[in-house]
Structures are given as structure tokens and as C-alpha cells.
Protein backbone atom coordinates (compact mmCIF):
# COMPACT_ATOMS: atom_id res chain seq x y z
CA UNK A 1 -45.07 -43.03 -181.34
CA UNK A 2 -45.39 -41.81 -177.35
CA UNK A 3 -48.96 -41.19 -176.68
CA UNK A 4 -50.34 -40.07 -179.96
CA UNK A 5 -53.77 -41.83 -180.54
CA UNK A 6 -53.61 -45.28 -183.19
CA UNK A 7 -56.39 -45.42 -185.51
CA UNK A 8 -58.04 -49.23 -185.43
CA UNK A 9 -60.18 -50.17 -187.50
CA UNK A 10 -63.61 -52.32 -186.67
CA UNK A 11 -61.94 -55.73 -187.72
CA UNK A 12 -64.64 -57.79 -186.15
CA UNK A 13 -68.31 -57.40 -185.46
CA UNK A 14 -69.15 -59.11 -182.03
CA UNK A 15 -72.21 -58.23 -180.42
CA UNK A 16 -71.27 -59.07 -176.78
CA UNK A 17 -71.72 -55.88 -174.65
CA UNK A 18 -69.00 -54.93 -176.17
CA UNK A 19 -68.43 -51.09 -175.20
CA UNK A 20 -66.30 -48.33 -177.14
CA UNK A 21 -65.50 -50.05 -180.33
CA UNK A 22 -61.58 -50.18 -180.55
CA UNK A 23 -59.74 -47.01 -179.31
CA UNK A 24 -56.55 -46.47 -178.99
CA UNK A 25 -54.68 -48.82 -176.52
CA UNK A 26 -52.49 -47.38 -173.85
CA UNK A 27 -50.05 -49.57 -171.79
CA UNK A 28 -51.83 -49.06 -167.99
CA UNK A 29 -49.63 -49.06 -164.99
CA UNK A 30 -51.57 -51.62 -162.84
CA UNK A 31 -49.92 -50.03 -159.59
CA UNK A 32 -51.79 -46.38 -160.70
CA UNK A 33 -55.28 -46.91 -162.45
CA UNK A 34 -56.83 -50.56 -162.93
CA UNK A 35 -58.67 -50.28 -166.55
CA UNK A 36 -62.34 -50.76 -166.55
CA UNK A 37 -63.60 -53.67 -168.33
CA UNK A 38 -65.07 -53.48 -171.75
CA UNK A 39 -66.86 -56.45 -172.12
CA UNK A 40 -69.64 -57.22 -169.19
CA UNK A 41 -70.19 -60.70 -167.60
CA UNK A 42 -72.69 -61.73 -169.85
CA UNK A 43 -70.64 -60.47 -173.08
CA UNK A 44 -67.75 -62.00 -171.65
CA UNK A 45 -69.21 -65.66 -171.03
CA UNK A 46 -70.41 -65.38 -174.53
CA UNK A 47 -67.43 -64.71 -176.31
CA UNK A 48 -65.62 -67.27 -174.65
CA UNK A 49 -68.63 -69.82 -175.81
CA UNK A 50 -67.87 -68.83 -178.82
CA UNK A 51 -64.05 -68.84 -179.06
CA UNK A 52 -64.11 -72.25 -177.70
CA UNK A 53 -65.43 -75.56 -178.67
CA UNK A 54 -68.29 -76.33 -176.41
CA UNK A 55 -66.62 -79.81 -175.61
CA UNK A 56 -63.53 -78.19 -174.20
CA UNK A 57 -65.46 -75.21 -172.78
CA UNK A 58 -67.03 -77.34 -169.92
CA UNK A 59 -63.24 -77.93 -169.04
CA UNK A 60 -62.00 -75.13 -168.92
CA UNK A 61 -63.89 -73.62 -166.38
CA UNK A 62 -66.87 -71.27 -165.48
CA UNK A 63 -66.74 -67.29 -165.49
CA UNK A 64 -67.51 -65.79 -161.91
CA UNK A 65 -66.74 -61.97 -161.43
CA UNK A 66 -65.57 -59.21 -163.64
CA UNK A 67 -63.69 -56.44 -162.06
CA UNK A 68 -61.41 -53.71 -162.78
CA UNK A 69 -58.56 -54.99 -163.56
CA UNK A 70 -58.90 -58.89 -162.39
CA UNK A 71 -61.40 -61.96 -163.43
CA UNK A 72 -62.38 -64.78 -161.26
CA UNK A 73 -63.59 -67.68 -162.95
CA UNK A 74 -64.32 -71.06 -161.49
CA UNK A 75 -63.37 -74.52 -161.71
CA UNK A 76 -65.14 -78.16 -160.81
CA UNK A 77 -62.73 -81.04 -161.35
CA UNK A 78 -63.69 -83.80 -163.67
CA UNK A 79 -62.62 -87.77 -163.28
CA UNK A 80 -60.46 -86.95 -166.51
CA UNK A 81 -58.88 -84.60 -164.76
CA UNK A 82 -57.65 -86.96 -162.47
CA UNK A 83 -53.55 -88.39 -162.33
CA UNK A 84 -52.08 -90.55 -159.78
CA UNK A 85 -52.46 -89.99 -155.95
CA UNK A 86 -55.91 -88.61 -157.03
CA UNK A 87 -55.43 -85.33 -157.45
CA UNK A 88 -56.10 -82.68 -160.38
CA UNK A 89 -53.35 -83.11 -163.10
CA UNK A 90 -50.77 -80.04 -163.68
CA UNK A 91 -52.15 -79.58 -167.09
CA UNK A 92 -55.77 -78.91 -166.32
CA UNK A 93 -54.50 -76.08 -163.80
CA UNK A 94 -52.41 -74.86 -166.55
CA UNK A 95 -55.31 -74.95 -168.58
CA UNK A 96 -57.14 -72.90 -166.16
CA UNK A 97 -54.22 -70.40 -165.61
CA UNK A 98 -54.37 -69.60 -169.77
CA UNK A 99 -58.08 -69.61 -169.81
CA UNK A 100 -58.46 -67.58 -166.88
CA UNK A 101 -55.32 -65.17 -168.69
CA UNK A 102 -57.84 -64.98 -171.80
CA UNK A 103 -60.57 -64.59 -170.44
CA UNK A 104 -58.78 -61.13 -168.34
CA UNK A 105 -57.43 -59.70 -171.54
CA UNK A 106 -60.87 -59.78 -173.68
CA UNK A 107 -62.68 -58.23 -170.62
CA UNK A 108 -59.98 -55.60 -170.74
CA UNK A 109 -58.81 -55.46 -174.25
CA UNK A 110 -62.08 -56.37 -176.28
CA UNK A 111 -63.34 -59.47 -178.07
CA UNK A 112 -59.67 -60.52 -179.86
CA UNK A 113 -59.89 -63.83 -180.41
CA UNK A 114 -56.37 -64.22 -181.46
CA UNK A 115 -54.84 -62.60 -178.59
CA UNK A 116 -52.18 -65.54 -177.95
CA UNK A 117 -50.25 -67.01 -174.68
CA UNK A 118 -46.72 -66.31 -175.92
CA UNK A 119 -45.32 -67.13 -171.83
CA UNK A 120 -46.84 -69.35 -169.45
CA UNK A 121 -44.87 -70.12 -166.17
CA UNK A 122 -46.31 -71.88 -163.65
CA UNK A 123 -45.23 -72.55 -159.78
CA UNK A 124 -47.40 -75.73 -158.26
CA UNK A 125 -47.32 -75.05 -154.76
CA UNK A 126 -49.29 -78.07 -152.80
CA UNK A 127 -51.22 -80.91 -154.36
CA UNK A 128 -54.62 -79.76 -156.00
CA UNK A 129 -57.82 -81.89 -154.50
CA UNK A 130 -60.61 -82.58 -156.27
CA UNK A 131 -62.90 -80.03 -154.98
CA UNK A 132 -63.71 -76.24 -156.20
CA UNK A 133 -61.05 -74.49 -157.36
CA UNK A 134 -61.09 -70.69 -158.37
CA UNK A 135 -58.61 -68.60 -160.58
CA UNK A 136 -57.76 -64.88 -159.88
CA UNK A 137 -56.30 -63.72 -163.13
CA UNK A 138 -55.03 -59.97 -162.29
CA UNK A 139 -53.53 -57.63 -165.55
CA UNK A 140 -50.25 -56.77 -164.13
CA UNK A 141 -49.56 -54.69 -167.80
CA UNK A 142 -52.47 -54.10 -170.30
CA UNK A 143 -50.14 -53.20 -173.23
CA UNK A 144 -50.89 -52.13 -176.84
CA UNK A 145 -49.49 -55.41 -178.10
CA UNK A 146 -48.27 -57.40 -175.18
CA UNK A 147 -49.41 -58.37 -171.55
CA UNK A 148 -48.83 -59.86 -168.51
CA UNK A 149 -51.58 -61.27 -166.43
CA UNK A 150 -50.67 -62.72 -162.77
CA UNK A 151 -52.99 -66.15 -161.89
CA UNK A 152 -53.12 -67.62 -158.58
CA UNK A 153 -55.23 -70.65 -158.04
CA UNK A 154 -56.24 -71.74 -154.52
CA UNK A 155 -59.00 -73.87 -153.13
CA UNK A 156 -60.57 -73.34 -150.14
CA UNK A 157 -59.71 -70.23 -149.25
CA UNK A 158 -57.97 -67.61 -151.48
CA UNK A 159 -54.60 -67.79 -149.06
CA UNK A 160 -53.71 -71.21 -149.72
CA UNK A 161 -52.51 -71.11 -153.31
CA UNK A 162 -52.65 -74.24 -154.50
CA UNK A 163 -50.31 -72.50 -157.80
CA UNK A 164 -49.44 -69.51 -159.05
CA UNK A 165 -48.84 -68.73 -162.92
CA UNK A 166 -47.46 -66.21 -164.49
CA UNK A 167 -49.16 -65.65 -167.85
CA UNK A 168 -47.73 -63.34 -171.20
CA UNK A 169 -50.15 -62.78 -174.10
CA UNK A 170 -49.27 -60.98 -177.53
CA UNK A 171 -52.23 -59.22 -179.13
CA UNK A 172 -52.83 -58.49 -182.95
């Protein structure tokens, strides 16, 4: 197996920016060369308009930057995100952490909707207020089949994490 090019296939026909149809996937060392992204902003924010129900989507958080190797997306607390002591609930930031995971791996990988969180761990690391809060999703290993994204969450300014998640996704 070792580097020899894989043959895909066009499985899926999605026409959001989407650059260099499908070649072969290499497992990048993030510490060497960050991998540019396939999908641009506006491809990006489509696809995940489509891939999720437009209900949920206004949840789940807004798209901000697209760089090599990282997405930023963007967050604005609703009252049902709300739990005791008035702060934003553990799930919704987990909710962020996978979306923000997803959203890195179809900018890097290509429009797979079902690329799937097979690890999530998450660290909460001070109380989350209801105010902005902004995702950094970073690839730590864009694999052929598996990868690990690293997702820190902070408010205010990007060194006060407010959590930090470590995210694995398995791709078809």
C-alpha cells in the first residue's frame, strides 16, 4: 500500500467550489506541511447548509475563516442553550467542538457527508458565558480514512479557553 496513488471514484456530485475532484489521500504530518483547503468559504458554508437541517444549522454555529490547515467558525448563544447558573450548557459546546471538527475535515478532505465523529473528548475548563464564542478546529492528522482534529473554544480572547476538545473522525 505505502504511497502508491488510490483510484476514487466521483461518488458524489456537489457543486460547492469544490477543487480537484477526489485524488488520492495522503496522511499529512501537521508539524511539516498544513494541506490547503479544497472547498472555499462560500463552498464550505454551503455544504454544511446542506448536510444539516436548517433548524439545527442556526445552532450549530456560523463559518468564519478557512485556512490551511484550521477553521474558525462562530458561535452566538441561544436562551435554549442556557442550564443552571446561566451559562451555555456542556452539550451545545460539544456540539460546536463536532461541528467545528466537520466542518475542518470537508474543507480539507472534500464534501463527505458521512465522514463520522468516531472520538470526541472534551476538557471544560471555566464556565462558558453567554456571549460570542469562537471554535478553532486545527487537523492535527488528515488521514486516508481517519483523523484527528484539535478544538479549543474560548471567548473573549483566544487565550482563555473556555474548553478544549479533542475530536476523531472516520471517513468512507
Amino acid at each position: 500500500m505505502g504511497s502508491e496513488e488510490v483510484d476514487r471514484p466521483d461518488r458524489l456530485d456537489f457543486p460547492f467550489g469544490y477543487q480537484n475532484r477526489f485524488p488520492a489521500i495522503r496522511a499529512v504530518d501537521m508539524n511539516n506541511d498544513l494541506p490547503e483547503p479544497r472547498l472555499d468559504f462560500d463552498g464550505l458554508n454551503a455544504f454544511l447548509d446542506a448536510a444539516f437541517p436548517l433548524e439545527a444549522r442556526a445552532n450549530l454555529g456560523s463559518l468564519v475563516e478557512i485556512a490551511p490547515g484550521r477553521v474558525r467558525m462562530l458561535l452566538e448563544p441561544t436562551a435554549a442553550m442556557a442550564r443552571p447558573g446561566g451559562i451555555v450548557s456542556g452539550p451545545s459546546l460539544m456540539a460546536l467542538a463536532d461541528i467545528a471538527a466537520y466542518a475542518a475535515i470537508a474543507a480539507h478532505y472534500g464534501p463527505e457527508p458521512m465522514a463520522v465523529t468516531h472520538n470526541l473528548s472534551i476538557s471544560f475548563l471555566r464556565a462558558c458565558q453567554f456571549e460570542a464564542i469562537h471554535a478553532d478546529a486545527r487537523l492535527l492528522k488528515l488521514g486516508r480514512r481517519l483523523s484527528t482534529i484539535d478544538v479549543r473554544i474560548w471567548q473573549g480572547r483566544e487565550d482563555r479557553l473556555v474548553a478544549q476538545a479533542t475530536v476523531g473522525y472516520a471517513q468512507p
